[in-house]
Every structure is written in structure tokens, then in C-alpha cells.
PDB file of N, CA and C in Angstrom:
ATOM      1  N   UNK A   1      26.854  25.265  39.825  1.00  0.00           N
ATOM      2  CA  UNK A   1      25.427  25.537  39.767  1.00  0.00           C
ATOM      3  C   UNK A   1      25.223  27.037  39.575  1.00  0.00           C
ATOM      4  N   UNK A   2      24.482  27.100  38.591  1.00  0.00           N
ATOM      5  CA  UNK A   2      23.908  28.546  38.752  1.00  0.00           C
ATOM      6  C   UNK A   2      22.460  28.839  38.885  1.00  0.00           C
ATOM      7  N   UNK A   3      21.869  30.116  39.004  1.00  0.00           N
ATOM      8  CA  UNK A   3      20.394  30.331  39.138  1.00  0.00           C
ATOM      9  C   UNK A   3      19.747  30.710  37.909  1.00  0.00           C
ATOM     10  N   UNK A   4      19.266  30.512  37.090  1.00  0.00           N
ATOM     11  CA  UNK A   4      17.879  30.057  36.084  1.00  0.00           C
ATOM     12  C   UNK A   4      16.975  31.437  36.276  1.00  0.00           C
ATOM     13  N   UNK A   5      16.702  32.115  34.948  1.00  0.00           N
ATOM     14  CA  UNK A   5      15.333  32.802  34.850  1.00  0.00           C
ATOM     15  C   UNK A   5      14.610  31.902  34.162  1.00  0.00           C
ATOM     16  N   UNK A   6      13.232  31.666  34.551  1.00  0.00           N
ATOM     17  CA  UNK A   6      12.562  31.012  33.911  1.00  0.00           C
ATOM     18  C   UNK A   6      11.186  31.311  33.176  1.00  0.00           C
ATOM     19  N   UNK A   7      10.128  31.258  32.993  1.00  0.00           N
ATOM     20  CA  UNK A   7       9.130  31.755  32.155  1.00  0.00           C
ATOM     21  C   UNK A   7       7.903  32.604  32.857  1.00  0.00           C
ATOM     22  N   UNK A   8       8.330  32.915  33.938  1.00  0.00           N
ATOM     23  CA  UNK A   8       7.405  34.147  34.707  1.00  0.00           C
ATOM     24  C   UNK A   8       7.638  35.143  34.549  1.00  0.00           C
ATOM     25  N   UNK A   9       9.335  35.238  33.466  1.00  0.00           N
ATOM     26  CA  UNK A   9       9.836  36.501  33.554  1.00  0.00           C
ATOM     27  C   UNK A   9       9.261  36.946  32.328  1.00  0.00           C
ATOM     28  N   UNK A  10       8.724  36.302  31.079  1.00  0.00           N
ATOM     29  CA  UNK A  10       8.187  36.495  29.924  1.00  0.00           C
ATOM     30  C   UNK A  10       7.764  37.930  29.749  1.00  0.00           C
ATOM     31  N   UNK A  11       7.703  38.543  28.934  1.00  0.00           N
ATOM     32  CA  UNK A  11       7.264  40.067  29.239  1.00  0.00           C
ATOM     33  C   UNK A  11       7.291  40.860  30.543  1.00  0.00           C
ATOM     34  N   UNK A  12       7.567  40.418  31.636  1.00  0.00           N
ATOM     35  CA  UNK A  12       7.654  40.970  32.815  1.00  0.00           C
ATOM     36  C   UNK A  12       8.740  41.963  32.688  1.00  0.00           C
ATOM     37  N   UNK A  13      10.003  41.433  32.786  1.00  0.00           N
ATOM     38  CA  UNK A  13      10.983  41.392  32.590  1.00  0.00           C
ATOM     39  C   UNK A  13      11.556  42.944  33.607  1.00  0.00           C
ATOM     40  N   UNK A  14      11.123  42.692  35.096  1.00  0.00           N
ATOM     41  CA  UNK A  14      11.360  43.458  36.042  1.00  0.00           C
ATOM     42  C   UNK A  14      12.562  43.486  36.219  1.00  0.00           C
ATOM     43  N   UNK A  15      13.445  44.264  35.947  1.00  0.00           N
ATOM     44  CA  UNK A  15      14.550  44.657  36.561  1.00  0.00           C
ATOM     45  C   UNK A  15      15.052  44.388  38.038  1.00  0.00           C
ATOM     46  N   UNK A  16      14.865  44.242  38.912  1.00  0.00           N
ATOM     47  CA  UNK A  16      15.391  44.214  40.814  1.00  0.00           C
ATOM     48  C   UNK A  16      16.424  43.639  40.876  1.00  0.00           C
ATOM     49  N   UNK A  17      16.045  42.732  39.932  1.00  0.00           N
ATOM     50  CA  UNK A  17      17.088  41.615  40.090  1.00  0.00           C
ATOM     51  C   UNK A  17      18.610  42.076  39.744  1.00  0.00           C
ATOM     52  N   UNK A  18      18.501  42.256  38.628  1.00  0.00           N
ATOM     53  CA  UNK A  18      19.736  43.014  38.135  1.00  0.00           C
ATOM     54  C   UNK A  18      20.476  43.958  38.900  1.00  0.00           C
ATOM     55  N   UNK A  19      19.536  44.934  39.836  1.00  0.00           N
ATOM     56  CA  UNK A  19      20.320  45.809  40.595  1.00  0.00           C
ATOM     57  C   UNK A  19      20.524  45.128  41.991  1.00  0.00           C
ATOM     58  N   UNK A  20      20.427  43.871  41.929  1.00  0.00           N
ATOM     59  CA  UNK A  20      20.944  43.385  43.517  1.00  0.00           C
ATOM     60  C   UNK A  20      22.102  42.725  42.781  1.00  0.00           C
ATOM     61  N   UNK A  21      22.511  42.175  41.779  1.00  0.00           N
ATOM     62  CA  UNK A  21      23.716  41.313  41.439  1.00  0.00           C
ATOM     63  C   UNK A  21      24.664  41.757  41.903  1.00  0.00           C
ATOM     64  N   UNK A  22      25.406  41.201  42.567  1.00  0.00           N
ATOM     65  CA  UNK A  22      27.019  41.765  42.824  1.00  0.00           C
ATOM     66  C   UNK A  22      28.355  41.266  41.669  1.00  0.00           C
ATOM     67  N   UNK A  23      27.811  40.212  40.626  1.00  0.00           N
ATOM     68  CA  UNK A  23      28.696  40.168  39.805  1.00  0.00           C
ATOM     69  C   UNK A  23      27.691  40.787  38.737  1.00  0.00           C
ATOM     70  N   UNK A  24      26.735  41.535  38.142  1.00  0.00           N
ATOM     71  CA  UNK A  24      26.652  41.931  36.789  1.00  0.00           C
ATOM     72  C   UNK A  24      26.007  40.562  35.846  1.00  0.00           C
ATOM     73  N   UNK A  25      25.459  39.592  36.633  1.00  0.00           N
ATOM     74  CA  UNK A  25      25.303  38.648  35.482  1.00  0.00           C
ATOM     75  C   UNK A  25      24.137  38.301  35.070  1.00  0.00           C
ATOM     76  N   UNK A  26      23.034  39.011  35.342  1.00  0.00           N
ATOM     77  CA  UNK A  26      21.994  39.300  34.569  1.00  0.00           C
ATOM     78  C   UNK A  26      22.013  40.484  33.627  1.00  0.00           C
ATOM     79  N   UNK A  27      21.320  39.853  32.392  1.00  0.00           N
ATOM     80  CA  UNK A  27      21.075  41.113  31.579  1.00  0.00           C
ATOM     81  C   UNK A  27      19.971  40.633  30.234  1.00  0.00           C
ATOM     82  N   UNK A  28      19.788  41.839  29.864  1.00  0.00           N
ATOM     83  CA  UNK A  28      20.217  42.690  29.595  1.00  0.00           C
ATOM     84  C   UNK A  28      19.571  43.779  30.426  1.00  0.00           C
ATOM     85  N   UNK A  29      20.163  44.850  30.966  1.00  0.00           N
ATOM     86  CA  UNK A  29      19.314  45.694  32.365  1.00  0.00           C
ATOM     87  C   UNK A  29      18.580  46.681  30.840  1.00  0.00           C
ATOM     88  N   UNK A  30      18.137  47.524  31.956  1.00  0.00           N
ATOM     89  CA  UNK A  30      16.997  48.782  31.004  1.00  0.00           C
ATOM     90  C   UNK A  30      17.756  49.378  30.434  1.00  0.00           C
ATOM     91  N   UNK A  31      18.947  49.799  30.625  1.00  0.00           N
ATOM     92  CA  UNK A  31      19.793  50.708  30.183  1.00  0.00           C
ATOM     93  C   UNK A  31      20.663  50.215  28.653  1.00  0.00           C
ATOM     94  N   UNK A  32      20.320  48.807  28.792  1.00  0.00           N
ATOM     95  CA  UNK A  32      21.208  48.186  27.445  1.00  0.00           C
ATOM     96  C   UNK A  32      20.288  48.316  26.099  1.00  0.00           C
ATOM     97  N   UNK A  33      20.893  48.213  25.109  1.00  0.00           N
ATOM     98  CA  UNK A  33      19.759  48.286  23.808  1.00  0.00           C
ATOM     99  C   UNK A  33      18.725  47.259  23.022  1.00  0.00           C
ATOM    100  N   UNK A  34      19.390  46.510  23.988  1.00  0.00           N
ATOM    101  CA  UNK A  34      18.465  45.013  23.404  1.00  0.00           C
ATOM    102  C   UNK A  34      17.456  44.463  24.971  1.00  0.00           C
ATOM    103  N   UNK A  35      17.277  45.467  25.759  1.00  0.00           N
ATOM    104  CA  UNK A  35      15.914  45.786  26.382  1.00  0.00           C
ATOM    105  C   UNK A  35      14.464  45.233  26.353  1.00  0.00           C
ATOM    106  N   UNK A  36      14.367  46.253  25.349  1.00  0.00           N
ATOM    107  CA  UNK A  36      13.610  45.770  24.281  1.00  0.00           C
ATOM    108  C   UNK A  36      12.552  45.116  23.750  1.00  0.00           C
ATOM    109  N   UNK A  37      13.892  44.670  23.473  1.00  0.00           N
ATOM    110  CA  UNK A  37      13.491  43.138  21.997  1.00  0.00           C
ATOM    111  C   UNK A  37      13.452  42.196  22.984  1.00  0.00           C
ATOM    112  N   UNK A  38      14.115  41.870  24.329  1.00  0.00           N
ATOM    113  CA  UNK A  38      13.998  40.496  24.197  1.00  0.00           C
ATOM    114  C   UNK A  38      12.633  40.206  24.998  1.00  0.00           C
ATOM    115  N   UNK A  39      12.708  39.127  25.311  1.00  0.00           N
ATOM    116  CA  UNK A  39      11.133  38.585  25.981  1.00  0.00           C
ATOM    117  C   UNK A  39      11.019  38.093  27.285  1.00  0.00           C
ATOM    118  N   UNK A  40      12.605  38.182  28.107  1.00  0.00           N
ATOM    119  CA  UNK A  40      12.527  38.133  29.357  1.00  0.00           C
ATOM    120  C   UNK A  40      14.643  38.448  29.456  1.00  0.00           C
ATOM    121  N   UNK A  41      14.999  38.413  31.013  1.00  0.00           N
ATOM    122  CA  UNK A  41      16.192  38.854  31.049  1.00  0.00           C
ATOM    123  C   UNK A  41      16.485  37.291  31.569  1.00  0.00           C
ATOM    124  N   UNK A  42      17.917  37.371  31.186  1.00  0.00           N
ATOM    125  CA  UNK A  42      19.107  36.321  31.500  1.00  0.00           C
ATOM    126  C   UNK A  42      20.054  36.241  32.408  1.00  0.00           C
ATOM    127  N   UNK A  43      20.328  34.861  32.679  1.00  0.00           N
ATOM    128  CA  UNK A  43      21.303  34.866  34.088  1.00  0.00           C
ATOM    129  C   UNK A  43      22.924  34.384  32.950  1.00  0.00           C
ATOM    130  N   UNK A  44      23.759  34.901  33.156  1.00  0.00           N
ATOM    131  CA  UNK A  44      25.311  34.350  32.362  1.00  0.00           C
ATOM    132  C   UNK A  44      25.503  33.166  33.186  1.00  0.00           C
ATOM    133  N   UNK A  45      25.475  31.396  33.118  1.00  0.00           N
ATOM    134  CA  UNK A  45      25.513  30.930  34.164  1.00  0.00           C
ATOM    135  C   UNK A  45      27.185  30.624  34.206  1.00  0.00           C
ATOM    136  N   UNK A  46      27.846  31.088  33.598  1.00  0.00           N
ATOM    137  CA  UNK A  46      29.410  31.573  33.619  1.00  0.00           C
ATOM    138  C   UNK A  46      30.193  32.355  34.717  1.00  0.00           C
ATOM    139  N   UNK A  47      29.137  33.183  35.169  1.00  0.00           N
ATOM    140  CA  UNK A  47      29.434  34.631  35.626  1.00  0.00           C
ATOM    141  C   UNK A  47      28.772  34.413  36.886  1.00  0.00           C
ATOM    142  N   UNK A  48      27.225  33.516  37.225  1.00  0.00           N
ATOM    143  CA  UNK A  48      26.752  33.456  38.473  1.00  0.00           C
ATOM    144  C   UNK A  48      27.610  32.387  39.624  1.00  0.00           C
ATOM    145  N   UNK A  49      27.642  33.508  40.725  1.00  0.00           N
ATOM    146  CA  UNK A  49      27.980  33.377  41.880  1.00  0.00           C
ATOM    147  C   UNK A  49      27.263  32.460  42.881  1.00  0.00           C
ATOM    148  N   UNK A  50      26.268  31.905  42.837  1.00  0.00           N
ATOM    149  CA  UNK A  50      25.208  31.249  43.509  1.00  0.00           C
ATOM    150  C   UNK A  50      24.836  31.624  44.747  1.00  0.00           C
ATOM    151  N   UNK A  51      25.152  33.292  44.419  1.00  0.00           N
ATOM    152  CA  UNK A  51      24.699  33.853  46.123  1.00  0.00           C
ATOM    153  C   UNK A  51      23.219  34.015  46.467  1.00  0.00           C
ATOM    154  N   UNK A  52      21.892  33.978  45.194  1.00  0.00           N
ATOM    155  CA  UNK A  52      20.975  34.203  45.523  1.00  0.00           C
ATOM    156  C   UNK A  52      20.311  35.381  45.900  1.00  0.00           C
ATOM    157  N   UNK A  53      20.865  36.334  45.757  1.00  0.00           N
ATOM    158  CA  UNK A  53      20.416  37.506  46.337  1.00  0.00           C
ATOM    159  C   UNK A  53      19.504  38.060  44.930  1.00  0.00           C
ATOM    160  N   UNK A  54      19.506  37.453  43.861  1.00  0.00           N
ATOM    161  CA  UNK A  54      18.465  38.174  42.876  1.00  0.00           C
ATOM    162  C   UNK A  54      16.934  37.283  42.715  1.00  0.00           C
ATOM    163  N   UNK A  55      16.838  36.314  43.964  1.00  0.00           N
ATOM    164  CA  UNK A  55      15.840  35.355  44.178  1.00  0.00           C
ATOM    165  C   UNK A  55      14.450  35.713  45.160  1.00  0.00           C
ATOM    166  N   UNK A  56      15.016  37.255  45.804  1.00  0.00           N
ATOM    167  CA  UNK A  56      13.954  37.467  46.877  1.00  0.00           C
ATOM    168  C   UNK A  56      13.185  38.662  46.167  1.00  0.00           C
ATOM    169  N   UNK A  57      14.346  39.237  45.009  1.00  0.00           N
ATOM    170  CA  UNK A  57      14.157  41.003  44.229  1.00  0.00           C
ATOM    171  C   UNK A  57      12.429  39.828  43.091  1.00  0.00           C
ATOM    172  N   UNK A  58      13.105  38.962  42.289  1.00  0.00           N
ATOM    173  CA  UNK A  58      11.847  38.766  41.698  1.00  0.00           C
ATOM    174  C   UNK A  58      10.340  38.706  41.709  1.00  0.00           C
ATOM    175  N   UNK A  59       9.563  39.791  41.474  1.00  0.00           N
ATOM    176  CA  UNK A  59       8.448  39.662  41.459  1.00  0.00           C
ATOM    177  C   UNK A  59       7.273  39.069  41.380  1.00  0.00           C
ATOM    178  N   UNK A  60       7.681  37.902  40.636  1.00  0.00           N
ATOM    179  CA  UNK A  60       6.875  36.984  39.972  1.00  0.00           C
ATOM    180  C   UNK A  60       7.424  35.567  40.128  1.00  0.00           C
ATOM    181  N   UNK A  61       8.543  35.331  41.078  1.00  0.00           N
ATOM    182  CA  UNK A  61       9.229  34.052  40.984  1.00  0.00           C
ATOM    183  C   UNK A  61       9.229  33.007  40.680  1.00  0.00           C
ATOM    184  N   UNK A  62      10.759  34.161  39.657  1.00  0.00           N
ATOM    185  CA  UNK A  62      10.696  33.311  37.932  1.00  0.00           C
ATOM    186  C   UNK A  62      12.343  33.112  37.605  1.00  0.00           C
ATOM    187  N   UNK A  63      13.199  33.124  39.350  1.00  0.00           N
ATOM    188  CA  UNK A  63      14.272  32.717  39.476  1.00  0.00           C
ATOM    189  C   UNK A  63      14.689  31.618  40.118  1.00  0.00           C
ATOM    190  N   UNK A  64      15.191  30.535  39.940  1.00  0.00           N
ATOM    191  CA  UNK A  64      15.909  28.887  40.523  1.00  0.00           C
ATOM    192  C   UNK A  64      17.073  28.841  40.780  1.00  0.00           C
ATOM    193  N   UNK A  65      17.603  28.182  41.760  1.00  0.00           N
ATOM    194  CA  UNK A  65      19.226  27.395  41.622  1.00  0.00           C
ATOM    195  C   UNK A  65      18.769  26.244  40.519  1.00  0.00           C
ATOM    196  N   UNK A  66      19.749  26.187  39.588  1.00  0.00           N
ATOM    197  CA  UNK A  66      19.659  25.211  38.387  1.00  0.00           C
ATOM    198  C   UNK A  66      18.982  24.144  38.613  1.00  0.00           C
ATOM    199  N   UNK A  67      19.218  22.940  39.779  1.00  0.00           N
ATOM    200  CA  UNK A  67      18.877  22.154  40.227  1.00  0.00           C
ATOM    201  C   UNK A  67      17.106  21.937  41.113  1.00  0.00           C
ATOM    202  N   UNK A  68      16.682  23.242  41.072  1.00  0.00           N
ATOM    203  CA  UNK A  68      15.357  23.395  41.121  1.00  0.00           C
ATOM    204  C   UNK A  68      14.264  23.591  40.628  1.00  0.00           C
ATOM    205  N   UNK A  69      14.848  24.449  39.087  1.00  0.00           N
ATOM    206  CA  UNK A  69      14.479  24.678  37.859  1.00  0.00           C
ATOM    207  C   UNK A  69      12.787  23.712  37.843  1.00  0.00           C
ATOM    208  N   UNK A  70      11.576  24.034  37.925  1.00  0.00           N
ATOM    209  CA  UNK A  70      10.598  23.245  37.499  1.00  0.00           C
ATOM    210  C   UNK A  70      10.786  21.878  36.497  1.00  0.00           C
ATOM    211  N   UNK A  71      10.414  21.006  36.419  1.00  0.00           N
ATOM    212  CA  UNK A  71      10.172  20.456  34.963  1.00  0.00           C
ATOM    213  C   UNK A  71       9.757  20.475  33.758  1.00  0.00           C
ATOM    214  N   UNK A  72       8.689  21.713  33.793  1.00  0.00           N
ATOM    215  CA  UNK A  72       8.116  22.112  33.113  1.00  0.00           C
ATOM    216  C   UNK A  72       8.705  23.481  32.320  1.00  0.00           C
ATOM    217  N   UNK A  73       9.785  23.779  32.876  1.00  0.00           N
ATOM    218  CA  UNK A  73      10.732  25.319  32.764  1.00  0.00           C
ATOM    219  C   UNK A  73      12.238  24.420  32.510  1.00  0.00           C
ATOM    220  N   UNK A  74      12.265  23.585  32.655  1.00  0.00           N
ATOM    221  CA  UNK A  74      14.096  22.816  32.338  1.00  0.00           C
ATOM    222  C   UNK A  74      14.485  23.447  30.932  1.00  0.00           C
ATOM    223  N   UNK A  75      13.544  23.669  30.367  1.00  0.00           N
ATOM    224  CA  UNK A  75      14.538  23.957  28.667  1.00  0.00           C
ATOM    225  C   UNK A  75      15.169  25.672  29.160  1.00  0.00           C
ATOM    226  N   UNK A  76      14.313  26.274  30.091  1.00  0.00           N
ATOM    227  CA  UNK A  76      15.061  27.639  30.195  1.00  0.00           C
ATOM    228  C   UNK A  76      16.799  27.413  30.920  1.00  0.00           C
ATOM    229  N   UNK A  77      17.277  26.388  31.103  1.00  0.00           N
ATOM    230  CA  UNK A  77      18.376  26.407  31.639  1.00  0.00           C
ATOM    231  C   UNK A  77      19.255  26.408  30.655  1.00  0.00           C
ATOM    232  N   UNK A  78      18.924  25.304  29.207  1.00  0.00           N
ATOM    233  CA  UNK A  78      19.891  25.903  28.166  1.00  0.00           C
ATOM    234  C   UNK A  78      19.143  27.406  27.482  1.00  0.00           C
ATOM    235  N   UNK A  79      18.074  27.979  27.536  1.00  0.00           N
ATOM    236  CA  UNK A  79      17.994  29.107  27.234  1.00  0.00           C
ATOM    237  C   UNK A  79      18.839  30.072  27.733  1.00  0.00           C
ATOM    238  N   UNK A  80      18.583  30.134  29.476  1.00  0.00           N
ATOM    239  CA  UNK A  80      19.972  31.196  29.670  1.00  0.00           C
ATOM    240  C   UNK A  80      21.002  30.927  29.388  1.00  0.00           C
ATOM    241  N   UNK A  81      21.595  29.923  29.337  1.00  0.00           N
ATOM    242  CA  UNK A  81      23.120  29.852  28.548  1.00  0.00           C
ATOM    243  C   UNK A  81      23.267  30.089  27.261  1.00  0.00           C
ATOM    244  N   UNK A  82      22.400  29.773  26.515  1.00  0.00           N
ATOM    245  CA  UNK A  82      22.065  29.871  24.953  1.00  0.00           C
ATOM    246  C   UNK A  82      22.214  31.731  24.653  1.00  0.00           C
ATOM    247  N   UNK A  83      21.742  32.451  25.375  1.00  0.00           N
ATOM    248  CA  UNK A  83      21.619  33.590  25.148  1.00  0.00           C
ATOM    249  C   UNK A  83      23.085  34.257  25.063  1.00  0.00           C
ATOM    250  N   UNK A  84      23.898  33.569  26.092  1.00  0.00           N
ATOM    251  CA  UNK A  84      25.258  34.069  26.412  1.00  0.00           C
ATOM    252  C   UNK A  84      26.378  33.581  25.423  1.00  0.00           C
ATOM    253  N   UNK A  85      25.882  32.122  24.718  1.00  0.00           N
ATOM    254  CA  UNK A  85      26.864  31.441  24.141  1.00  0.00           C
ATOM    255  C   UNK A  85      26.620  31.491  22.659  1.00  0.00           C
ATOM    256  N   UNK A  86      25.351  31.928  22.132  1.00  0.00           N
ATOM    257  CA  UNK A  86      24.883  31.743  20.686  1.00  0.00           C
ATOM    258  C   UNK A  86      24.961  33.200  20.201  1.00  0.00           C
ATOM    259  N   UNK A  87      25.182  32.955  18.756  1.00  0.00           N
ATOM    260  CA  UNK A  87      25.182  34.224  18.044  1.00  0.00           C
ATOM    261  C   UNK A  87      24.040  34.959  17.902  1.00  0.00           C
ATOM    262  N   UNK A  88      23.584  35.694  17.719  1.00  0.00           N
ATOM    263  CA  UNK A  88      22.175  36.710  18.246  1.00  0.00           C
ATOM    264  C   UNK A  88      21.507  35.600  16.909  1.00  0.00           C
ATOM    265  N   UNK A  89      21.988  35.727  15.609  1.00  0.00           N
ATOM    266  CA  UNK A  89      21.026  35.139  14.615  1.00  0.00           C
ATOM    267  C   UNK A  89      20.820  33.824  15.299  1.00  0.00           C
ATOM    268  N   UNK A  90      21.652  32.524  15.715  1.00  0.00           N
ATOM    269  CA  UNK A  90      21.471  31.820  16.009  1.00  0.00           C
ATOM    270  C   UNK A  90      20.118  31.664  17.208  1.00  0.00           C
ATOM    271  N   UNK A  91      20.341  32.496  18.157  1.00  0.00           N
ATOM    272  CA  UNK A  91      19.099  32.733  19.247  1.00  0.00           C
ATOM    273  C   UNK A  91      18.146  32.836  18.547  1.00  0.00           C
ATOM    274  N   UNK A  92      18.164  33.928  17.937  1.00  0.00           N
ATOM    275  CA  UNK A  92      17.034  34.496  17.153  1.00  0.00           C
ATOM    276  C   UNK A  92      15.610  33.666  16.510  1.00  0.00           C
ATOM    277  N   UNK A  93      16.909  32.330  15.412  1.00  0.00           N
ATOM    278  CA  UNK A  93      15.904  31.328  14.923  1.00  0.00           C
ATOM    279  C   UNK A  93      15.241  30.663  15.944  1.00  0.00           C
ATOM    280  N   UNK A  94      16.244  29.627  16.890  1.00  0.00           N
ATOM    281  CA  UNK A  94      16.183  28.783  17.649  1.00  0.00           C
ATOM    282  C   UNK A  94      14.530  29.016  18.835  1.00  0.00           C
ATOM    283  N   UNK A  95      14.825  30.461  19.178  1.00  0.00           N
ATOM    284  CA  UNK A  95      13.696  31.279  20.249  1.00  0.00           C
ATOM    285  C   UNK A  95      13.029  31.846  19.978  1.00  0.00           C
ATOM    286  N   UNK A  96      12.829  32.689  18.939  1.00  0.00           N
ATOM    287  CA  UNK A  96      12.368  33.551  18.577  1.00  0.00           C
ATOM    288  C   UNK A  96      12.268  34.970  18.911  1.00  0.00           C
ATOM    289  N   UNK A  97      13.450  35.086  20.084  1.00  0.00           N
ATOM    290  CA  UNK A  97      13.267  36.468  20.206  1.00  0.00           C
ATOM    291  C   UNK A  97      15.235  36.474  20.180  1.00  0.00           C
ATOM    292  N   UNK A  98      15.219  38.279  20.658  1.00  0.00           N
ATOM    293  CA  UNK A  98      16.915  38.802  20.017  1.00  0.00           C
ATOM    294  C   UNK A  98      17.378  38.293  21.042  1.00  0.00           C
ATOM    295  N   UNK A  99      18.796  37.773  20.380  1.00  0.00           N
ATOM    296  CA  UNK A  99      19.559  37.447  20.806  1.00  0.00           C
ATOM    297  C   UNK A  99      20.539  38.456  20.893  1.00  0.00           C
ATOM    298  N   UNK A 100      21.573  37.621  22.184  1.00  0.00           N
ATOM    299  CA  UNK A 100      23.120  39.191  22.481  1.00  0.00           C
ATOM    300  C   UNK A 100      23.325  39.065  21.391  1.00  0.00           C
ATOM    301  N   UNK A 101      23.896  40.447  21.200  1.00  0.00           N
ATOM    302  CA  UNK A 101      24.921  40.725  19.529  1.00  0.00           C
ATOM    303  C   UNK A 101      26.376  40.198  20.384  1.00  0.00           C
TER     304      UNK A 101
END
């Protein structure tokens, strides 16, 4: 199981979270170049730990354990993986916003 950004983060796209991770698996943080472009930040659900600690930093809570994910927000669970696993063009069409290079 991992934890889910889901569609509160839409333009928000508050950082906290990122600086509580203890593995690094949100991104893209402020400091990366695709910042930006995208339209909210991502969890690697590869890389998440299911410790939760980037669930209390969100502002707008617009973070889940997978299995809590709204119904109405379920497609963001292959979105965050999609971001990690698809080629930026591929994201790109599929979402409409940038995908990782």
C-alpha cells in the first residue's frame, strides 16, 4: 500500500509534504525543474514507506493510504504511478500536464 495525492493538490501544490518524507518519494519538490509545469506533486508508490508522516504536513487534505483514496479521486492512484512509470510525452497526452522526463 502506498499513500495517494489526490485532486486538492491541483494548483496548490504545497510543498510540507515533501520536506517531512524520510524516503524522498514525493516530487517533484520546488527545487526540481518540472515544478512548474506540473499541476499537482506525486507520491512514487514504489518508493512509499506507508509511514504517513506527509498526511498531517498537507494543507488541503489531498493525501490517502491507497485504500482510502475517495471514489471520486480513484483514477489519481494510477495517476501517481503513471507519473513515475510513463514517459513524460506519454503523461503529457494521457493528463495533460508534464510529465517526469
Amino acid at each position: 500500500m502506498a499513500y495517494v495525492i489526490t485532486e486538492p493538490c491541483i494548483t496548490v501544490k504545497d510543498s510540507a509534504c515533501v520536506n517531512v518524507c524520510p524516503v524522498d518519494c514525493i516530487h517533484p519538490s520546488k527545487s526540481e525543474a518540472l515544478y512548474e509545469q506540473v499541476q499537482q506533486l506525486y507520491i512514487d508508490p514504489d518508493t512509499c514507506i506507508d509511514c504517513g508522516a506527509c498526511v498531517p504536513e498537507c494543507p488541503v487534505s489531498a493525501i490517502f493510504p491507497e485504500p482510502d483514496v475517495k471514489d471520486e479521486w480513484k483514477a489519481f492512484i494510477e495517476k501517481n504511478r503513471d507519473w513515475y512509470k510513463m514517459s513524460a510525452a506519454d503523461f503529457q497526452t494521457k493528463y495533460g500536464s508534464a510529465g517526469k522526463s
